[in-house]
PDB file of N, CA and C in Angstrom:
ATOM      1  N   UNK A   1     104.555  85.336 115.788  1.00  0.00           N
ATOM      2  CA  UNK A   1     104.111  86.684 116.031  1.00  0.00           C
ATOM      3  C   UNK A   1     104.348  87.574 114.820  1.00  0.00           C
ATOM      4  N   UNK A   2     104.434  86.694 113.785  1.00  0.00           N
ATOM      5  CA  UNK A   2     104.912  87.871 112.662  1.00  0.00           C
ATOM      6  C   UNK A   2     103.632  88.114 111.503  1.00  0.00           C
ATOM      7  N   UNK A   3     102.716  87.579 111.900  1.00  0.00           N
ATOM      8  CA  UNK A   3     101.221  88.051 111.366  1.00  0.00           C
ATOM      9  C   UNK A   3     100.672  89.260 112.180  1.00  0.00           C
ATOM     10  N   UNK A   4     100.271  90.431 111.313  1.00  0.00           N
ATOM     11  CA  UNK A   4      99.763  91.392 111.922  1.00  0.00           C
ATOM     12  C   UNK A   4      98.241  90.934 112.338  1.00  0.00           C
ATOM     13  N   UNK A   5      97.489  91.398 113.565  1.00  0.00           N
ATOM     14  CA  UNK A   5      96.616  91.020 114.626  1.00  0.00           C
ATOM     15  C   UNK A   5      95.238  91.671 113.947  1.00  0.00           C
ATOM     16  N   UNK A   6      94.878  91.082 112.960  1.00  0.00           N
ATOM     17  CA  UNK A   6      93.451  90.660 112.487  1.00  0.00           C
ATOM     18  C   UNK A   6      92.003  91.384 113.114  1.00  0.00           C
ATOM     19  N   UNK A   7      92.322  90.813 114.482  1.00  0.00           N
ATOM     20  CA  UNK A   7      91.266  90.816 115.310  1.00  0.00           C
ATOM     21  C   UNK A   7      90.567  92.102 116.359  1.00  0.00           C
ATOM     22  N   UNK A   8      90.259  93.282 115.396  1.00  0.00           N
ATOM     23  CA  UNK A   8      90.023  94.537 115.535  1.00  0.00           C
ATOM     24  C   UNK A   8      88.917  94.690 116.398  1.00  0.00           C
ATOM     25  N   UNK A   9      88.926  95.492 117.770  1.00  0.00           N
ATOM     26  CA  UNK A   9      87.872  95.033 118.601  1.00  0.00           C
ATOM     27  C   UNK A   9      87.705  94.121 119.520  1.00  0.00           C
ATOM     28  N   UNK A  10      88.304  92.962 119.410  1.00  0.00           N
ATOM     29  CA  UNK A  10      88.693  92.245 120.397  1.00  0.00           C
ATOM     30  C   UNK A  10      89.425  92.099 121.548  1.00  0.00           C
ATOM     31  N   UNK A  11      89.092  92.160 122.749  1.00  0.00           N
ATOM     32  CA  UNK A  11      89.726  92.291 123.705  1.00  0.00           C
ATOM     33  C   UNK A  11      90.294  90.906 124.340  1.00  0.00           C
ATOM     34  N   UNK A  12      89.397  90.300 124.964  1.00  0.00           N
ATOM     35  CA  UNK A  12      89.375  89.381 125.363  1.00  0.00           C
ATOM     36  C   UNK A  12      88.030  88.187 125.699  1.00  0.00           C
ATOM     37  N   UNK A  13      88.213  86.950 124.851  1.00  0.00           N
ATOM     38  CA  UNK A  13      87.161  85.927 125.577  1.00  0.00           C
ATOM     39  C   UNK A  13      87.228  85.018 126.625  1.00  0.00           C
ATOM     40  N   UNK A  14      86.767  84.688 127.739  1.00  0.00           N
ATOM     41  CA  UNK A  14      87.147  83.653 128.567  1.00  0.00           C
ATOM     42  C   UNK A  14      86.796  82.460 128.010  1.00  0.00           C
ATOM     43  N   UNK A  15      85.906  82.468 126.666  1.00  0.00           N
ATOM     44  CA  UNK A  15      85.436  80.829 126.243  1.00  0.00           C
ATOM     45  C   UNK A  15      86.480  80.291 125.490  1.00  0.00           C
ATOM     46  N   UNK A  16      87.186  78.874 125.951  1.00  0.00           N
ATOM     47  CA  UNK A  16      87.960  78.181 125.470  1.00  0.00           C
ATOM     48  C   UNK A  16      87.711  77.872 123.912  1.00  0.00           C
ATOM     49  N   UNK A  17      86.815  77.598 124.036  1.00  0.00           N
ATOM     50  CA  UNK A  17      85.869  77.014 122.262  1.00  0.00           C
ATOM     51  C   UNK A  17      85.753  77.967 121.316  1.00  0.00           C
ATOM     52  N   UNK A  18      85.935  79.394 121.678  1.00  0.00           N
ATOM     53  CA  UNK A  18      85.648  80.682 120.927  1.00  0.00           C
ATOM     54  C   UNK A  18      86.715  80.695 119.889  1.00  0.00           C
ATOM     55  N   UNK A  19      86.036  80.632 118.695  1.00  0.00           N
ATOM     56  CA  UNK A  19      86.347  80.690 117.424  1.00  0.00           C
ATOM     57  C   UNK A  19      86.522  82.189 117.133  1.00  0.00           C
ATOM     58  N   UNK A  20      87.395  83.026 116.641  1.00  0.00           N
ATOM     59  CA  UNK A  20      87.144  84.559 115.747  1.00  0.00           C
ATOM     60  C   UNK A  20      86.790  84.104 114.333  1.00  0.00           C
ATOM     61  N   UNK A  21      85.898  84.717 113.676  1.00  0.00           N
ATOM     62  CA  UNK A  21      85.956  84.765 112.597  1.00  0.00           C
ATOM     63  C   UNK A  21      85.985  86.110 111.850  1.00  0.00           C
ATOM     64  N   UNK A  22      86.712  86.054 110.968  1.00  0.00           N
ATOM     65  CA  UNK A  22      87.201  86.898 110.195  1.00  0.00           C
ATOM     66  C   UNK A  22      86.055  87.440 109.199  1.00  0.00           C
ATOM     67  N   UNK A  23      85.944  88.978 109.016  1.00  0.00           N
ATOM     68  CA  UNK A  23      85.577  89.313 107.965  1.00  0.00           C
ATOM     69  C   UNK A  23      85.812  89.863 106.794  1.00  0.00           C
ATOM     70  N   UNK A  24      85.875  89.152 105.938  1.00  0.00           N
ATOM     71  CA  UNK A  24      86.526  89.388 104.869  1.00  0.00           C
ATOM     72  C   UNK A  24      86.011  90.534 104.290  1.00  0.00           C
ATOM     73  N   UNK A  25      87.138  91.364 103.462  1.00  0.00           N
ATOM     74  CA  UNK A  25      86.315  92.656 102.359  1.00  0.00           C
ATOM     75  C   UNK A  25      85.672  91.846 100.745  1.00  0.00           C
ATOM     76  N   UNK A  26      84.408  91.138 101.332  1.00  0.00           N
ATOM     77  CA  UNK A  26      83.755  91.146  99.893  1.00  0.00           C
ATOM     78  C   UNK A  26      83.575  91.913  99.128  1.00  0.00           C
ATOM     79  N   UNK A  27      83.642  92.076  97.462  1.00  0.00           N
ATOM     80  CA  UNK A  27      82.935  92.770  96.976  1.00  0.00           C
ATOM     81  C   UNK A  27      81.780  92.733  96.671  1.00  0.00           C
ATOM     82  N   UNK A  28      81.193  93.210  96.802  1.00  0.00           N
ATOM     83  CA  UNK A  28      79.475  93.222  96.445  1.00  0.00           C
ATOM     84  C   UNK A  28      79.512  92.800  94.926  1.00  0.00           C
ATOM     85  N   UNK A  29      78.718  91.561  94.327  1.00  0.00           N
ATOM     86  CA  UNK A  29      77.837  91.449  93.257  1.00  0.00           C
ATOM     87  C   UNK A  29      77.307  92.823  92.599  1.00  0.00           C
ATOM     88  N   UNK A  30      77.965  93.161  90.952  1.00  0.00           N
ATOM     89  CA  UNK A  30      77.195  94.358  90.301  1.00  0.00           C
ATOM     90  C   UNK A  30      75.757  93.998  90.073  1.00  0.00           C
ATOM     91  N   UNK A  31      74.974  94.907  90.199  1.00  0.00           N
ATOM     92  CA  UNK A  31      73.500  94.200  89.828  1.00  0.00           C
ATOM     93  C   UNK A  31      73.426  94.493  88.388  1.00  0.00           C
ATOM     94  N   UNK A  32      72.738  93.728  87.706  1.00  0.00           N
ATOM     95  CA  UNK A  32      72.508  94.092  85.978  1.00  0.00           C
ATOM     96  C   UNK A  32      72.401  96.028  85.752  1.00  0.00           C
ATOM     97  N   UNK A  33      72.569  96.373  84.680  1.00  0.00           N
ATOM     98  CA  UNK A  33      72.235  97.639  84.469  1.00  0.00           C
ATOM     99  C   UNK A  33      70.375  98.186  84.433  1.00  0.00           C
ATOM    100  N   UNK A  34      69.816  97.595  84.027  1.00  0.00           N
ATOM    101  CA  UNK A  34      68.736  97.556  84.244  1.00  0.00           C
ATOM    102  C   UNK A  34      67.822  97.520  85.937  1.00  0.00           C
ATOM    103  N   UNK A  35      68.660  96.901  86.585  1.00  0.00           N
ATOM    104  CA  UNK A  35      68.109  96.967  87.803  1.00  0.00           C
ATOM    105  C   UNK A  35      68.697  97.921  88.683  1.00  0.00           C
ATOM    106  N   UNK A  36      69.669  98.677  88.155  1.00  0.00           N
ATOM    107  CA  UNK A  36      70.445  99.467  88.916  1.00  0.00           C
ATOM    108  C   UNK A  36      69.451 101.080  89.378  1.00  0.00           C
ATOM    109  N   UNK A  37      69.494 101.487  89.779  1.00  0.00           N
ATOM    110  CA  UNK A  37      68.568 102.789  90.553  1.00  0.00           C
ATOM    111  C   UNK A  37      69.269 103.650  90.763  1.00  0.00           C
ATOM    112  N   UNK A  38      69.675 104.666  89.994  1.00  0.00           N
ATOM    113  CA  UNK A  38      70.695 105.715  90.039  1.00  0.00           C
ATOM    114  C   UNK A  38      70.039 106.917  90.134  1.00  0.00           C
ATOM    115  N   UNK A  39      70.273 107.612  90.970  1.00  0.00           N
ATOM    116  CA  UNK A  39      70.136 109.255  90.926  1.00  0.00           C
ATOM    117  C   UNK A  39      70.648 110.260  90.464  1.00  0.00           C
ATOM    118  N   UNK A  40      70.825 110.876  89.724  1.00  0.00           N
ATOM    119  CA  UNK A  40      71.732 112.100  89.530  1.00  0.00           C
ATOM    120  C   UNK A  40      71.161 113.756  89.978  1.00  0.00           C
ATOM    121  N   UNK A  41      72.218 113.706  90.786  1.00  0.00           N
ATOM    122  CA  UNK A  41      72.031 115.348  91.562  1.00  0.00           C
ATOM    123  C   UNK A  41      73.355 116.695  91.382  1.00  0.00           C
ATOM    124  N   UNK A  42      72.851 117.986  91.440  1.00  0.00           N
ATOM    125  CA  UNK A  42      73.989 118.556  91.170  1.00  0.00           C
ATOM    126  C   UNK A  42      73.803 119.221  92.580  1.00  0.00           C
ATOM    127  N   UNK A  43      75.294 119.224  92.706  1.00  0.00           N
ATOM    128  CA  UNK A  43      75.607 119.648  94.261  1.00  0.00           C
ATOM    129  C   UNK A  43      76.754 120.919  94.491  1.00  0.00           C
ATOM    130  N   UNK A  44      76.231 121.677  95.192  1.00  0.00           N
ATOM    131  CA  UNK A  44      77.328 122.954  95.875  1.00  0.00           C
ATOM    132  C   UNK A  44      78.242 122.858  97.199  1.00  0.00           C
ATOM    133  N   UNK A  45      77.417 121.878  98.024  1.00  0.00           N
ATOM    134  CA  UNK A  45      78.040 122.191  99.209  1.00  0.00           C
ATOM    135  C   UNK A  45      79.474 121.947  99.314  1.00  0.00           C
ATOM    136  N   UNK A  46      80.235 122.312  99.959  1.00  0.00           N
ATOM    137  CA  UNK A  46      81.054 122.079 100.686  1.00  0.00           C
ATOM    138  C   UNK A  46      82.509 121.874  99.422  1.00  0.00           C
ATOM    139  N   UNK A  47      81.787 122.798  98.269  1.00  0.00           N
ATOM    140  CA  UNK A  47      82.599 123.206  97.183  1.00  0.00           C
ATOM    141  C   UNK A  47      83.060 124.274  96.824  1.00  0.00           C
ATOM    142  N   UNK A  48      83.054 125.329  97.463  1.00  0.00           N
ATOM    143  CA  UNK A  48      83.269 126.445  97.301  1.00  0.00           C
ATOM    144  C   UNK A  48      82.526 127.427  96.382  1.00  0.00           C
ATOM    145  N   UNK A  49      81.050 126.274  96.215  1.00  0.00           N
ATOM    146  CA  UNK A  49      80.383 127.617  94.806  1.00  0.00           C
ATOM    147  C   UNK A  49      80.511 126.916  94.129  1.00  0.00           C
ATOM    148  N   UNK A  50      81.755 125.731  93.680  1.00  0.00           N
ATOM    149  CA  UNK A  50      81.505 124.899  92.287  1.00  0.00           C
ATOM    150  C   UNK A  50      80.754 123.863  92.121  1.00  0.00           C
ATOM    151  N   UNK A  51      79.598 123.648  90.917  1.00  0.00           N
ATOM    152  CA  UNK A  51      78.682 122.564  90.879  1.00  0.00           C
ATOM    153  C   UNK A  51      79.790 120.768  90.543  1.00  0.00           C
ATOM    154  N   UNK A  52      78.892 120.459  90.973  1.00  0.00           N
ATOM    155  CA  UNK A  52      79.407 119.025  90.348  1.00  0.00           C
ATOM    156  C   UNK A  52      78.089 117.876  90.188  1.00  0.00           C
ATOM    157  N   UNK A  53      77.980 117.486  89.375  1.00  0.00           N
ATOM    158  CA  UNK A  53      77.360 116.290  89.245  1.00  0.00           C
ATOM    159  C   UNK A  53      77.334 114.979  90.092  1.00  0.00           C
ATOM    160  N   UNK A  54      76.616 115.085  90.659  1.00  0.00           N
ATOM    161  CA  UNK A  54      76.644 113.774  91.302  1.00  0.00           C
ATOM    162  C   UNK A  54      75.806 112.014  91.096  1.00  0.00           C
ATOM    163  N   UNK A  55      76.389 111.068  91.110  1.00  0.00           N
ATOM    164  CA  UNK A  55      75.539 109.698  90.639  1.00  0.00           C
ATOM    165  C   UNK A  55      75.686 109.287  91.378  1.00  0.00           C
ATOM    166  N   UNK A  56      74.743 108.549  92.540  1.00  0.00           N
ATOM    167  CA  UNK A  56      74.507 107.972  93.480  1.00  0.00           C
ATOM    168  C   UNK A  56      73.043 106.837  93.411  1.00  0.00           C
ATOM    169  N   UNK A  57      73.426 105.468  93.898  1.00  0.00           N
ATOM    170  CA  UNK A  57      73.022 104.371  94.334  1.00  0.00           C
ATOM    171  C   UNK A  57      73.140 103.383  93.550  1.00  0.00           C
ATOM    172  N   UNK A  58      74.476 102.997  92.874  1.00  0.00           N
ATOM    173  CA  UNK A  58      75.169 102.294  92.408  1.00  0.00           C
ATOM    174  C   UNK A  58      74.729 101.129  93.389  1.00  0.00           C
ATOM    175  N   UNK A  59      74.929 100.150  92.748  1.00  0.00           N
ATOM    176  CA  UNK A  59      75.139  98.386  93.632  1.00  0.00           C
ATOM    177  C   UNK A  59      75.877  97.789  93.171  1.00  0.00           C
ATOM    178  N   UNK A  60      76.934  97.864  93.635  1.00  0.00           N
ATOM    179  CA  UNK A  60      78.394  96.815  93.153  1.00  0.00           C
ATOM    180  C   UNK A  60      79.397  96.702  93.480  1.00  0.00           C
ATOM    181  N   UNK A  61      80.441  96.570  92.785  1.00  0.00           N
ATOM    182  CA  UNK A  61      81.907  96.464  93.165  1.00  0.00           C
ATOM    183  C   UNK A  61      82.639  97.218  92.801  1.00  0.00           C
ATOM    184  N   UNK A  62      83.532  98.082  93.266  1.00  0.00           N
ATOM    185  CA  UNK A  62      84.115  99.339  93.385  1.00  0.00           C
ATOM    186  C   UNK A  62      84.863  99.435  91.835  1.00  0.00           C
ATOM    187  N   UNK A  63      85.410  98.314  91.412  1.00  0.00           N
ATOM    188  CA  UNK A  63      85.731  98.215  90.237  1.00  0.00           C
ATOM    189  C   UNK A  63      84.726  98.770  88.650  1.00  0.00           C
ATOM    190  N   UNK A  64      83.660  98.208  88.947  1.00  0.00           N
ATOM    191  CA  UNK A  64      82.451  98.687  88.378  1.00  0.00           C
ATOM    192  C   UNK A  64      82.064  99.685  88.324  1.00  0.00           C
ATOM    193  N   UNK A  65      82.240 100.055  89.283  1.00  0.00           N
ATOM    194  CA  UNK A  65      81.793 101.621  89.691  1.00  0.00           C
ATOM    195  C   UNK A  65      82.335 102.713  89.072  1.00  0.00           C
ATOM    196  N   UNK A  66      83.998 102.649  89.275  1.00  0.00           N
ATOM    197  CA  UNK A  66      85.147 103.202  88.364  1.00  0.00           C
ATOM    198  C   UNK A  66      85.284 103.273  86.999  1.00  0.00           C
ATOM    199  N   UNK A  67      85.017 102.275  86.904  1.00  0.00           N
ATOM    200  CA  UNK A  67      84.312 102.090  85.177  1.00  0.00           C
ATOM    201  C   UNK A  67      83.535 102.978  84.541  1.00  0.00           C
ATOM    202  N   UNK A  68      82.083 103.030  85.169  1.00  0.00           N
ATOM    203  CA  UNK A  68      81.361 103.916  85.296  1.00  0.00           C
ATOM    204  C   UNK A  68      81.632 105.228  85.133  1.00  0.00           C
ATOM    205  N   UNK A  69      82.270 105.728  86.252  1.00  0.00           N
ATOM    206  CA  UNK A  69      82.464 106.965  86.392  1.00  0.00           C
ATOM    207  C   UNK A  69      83.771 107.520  85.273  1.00  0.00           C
ATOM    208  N   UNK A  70      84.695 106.871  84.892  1.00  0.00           N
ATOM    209  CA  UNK A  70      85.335 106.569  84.031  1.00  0.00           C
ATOM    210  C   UNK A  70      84.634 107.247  82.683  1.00  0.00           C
ATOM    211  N   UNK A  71      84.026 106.409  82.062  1.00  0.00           N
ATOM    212  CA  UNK A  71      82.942 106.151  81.061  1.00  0.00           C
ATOM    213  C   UNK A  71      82.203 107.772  80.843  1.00  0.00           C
ATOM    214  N   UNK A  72      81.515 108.313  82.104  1.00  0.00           N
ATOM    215  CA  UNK A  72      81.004 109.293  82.486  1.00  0.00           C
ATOM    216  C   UNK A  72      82.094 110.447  82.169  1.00  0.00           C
ATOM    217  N   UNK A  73      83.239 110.720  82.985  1.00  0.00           N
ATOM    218  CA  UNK A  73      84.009 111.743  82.757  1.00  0.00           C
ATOM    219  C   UNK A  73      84.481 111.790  81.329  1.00  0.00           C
ATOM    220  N   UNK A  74      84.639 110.857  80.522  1.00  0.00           N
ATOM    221  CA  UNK A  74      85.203 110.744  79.130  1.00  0.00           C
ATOM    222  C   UNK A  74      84.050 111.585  78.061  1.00  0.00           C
ATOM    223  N   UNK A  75      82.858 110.832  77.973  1.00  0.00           N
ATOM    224  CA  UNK A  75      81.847 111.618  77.269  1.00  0.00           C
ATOM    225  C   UNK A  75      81.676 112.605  77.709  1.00  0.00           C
ATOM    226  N   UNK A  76      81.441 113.088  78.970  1.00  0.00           N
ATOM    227  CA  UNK A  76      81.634 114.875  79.508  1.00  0.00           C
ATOM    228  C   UNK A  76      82.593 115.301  78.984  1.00  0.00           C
ATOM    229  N   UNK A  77      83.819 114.665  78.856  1.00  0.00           N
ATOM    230  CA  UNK A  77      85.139 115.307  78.620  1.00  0.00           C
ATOM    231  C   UNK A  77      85.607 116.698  79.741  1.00  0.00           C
ATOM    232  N   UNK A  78      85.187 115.753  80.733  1.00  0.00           N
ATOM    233  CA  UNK A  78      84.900 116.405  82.221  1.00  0.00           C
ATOM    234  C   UNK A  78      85.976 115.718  83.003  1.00  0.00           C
ATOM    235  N   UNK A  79      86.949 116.332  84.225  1.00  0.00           N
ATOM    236  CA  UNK A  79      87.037 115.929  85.287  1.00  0.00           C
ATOM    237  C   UNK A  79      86.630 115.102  86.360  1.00  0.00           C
ATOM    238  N   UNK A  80      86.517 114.137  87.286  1.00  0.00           N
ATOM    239  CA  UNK A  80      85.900 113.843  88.149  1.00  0.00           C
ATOM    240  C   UNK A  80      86.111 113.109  89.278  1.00  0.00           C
ATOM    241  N   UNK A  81      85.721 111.767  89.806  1.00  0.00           N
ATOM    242  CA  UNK A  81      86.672 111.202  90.913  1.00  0.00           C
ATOM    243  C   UNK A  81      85.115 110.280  91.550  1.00  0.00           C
ATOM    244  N   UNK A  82      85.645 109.435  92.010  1.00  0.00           N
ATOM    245  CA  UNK A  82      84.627 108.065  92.441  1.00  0.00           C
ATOM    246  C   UNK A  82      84.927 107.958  93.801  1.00  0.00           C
ATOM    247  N   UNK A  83      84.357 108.349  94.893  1.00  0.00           N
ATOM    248  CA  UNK A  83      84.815 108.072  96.125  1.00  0.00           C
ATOM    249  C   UNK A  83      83.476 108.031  97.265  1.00  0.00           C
ATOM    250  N   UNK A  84      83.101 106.968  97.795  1.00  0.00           N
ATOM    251  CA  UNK A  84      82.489 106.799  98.957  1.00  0.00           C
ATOM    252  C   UNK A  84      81.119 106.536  98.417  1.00  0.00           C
ATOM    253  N   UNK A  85      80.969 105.784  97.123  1.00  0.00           N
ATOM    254  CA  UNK A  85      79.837 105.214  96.664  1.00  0.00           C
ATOM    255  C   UNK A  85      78.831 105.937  95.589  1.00  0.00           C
ATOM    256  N   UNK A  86      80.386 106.799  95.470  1.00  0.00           N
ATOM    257  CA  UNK A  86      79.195 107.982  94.118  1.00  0.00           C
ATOM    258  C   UNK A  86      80.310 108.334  93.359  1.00  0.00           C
ATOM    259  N   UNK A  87      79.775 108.806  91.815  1.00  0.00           N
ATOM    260  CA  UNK A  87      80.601 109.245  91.006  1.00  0.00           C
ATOM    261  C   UNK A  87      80.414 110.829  91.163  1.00  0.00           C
ATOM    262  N   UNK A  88      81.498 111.700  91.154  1.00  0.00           N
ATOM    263  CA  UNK A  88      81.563 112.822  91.074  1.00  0.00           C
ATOM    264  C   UNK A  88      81.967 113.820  90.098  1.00  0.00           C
ATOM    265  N   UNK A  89      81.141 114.582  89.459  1.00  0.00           N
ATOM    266  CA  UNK A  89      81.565 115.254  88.173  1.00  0.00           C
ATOM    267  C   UNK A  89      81.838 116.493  87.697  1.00  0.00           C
ATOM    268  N   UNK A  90      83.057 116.894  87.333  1.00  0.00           N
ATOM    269  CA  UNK A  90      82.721 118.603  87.555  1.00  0.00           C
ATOM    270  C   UNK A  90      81.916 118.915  86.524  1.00  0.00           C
ATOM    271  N   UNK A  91      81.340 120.139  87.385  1.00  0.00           N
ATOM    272  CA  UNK A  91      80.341 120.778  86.528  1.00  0.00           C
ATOM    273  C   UNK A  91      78.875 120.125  86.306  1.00  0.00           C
ATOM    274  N   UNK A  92      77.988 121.134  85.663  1.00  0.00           N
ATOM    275  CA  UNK A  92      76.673 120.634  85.484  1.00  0.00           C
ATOM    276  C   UNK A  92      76.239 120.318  84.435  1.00  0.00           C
ATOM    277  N   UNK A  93      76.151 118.454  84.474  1.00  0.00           N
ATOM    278  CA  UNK A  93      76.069 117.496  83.536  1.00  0.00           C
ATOM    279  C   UNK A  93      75.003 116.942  83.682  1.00  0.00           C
ATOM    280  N   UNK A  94      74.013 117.161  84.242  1.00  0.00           N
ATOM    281  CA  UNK A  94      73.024 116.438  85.037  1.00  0.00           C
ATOM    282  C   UNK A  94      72.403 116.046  84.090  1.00  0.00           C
ATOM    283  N   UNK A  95      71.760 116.078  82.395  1.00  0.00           N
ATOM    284  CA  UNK A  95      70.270 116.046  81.897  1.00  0.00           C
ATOM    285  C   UNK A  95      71.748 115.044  80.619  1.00  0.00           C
ATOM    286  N   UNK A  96      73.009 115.369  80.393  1.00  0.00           N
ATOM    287  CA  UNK A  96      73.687 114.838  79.241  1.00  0.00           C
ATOM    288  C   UNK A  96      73.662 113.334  80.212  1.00  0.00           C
ATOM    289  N   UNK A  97      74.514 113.071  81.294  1.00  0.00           N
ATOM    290  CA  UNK A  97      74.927 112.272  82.141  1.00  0.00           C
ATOM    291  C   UNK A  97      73.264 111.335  82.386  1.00  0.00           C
ATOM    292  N   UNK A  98      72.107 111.806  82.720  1.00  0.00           N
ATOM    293  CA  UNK A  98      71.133 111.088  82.362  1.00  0.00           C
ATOM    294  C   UNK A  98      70.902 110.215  80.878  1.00  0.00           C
ATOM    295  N   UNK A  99      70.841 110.958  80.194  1.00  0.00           N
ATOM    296  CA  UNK A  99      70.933 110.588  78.736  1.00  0.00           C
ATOM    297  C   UNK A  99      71.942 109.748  78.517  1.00  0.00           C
ATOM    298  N   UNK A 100      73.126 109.525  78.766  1.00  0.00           N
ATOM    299  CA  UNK A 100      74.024 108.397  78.609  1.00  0.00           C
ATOM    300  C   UNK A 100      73.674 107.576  79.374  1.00  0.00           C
ATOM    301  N   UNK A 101      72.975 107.443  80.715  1.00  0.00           N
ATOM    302  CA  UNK A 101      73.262 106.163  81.344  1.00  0.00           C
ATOM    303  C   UNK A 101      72.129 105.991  80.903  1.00  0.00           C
ATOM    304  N   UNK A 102      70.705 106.193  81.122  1.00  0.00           N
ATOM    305  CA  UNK A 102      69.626 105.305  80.202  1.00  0.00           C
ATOM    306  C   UNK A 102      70.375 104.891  78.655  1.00  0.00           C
ATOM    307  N   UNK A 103      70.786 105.567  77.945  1.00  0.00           N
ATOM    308  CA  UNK A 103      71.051 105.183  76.527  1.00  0.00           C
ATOM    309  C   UNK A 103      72.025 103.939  76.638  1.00  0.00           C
ATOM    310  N   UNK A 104      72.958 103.757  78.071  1.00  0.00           N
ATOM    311  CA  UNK A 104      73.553 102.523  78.361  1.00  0.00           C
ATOM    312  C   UNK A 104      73.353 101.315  78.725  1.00  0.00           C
ATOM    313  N   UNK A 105      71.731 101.169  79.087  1.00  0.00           N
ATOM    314  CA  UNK A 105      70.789 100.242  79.803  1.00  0.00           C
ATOM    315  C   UNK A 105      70.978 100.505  81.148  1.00  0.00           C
ATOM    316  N   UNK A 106      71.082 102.040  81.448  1.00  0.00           N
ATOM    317  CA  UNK A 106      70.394 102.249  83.421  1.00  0.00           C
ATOM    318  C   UNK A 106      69.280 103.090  83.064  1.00  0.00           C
ATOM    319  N   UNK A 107      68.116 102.230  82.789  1.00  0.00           N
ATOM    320  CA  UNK A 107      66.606 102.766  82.316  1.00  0.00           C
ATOM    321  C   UNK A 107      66.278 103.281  83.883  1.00  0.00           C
ATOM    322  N   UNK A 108      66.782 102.945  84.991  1.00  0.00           N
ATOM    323  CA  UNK A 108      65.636 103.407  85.997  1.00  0.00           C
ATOM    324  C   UNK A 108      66.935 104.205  86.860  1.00  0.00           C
ATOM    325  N   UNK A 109      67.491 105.525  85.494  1.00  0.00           N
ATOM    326  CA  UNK A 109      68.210 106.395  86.535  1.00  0.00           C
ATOM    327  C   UNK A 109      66.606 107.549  86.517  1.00  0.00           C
ATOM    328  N   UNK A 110      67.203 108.201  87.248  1.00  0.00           N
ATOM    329  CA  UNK A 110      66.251 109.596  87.541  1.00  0.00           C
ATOM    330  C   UNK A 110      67.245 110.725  87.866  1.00  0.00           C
ATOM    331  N   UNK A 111      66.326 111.911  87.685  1.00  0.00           N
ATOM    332  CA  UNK A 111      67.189 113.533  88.303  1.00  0.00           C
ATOM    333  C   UNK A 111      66.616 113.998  89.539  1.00  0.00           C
ATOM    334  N   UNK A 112      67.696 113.965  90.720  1.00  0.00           N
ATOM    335  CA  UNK A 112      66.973 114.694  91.651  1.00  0.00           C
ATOM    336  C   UNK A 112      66.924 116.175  92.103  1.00  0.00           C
ATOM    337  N   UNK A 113      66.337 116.827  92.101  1.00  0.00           N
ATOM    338  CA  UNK A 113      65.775 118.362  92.286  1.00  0.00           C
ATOM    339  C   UNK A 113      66.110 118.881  91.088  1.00  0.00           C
ATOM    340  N   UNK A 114      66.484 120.237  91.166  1.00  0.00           N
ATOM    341  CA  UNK A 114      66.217 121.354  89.679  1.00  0.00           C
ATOM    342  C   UNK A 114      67.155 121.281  89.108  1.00  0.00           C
TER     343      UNK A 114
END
C-alpha cells in the first residue's frame, strides 16, 4: 500500500480480466520550425491595461517551448513567462518578435489583428 493510487477516476470494475492502463505524460514530438504555425497577438485582457505579446500554436514539448520563449524575452530584452501553451511577453513586440521567428526558420508565423 505504499504506492500512491494511480488510478484517477476509477471507481470500481466488476470484470475480473480488467486491465487499468495507465496514461502516461508524453511529451509531444517538436514539429520542425518550418512547419510550425505560430500566431502572434497583442493582448489587454485581464491585464490591467498592460499589453503583452502573445505566441500561440506552438507543437511540442514544453521544454522547447521554454526555449523559445526564452530566446524571445532575451532579444526583446523583455520580461515574460511560458504558461498553458503560449509564450507571453511584456509589452508590444508584435512586428520585432515576428521578424525573429521567421528570421529563425518559423516562415509560417503570422500577426493576428492590429
Amino acid at each position: 500500500m505504499g504506492k500512491k493510487n494511480k488510478r484517477k477516476g476509477v471507481v470500481f470494475s466488476t470484470n475480473p480480466d480488467y486491465e487499468y492502463t495507465h496514461e502516461e505524460n508524453q511529451e509531444m514530438e517538436t514539429l520542425p520550425k518550418q512547419q510550425q504555425v505560430l500566431r502572434v497577438q497583442i493582448d489587454r485582457k485581464q491585464r490591467r491595461g498592460k499589453e503583452v505579446t502573445l505566441v500561440t500554436g506552438f507543437e511540442g514539448s514544453t521544454d522547447d517551448l521554454k526555449d523559445l520563449g526564452k530566446m524571445l524575452k532575451s532579444k526583446c530584452g523583455v520580461g515574460g513567462s511560458v504558461k498553458n501553451g503560449e509564450i507571453i511577453i511584456q509589452g508590444n513586440h508584435k512586428t520585432k518578435i515576428i521578424d525573429l521567428l521567421k528570421g529563425d526558420g518559423y516562415t509560417q508565423t503570422k500577426g493576428i489583428g492590429g
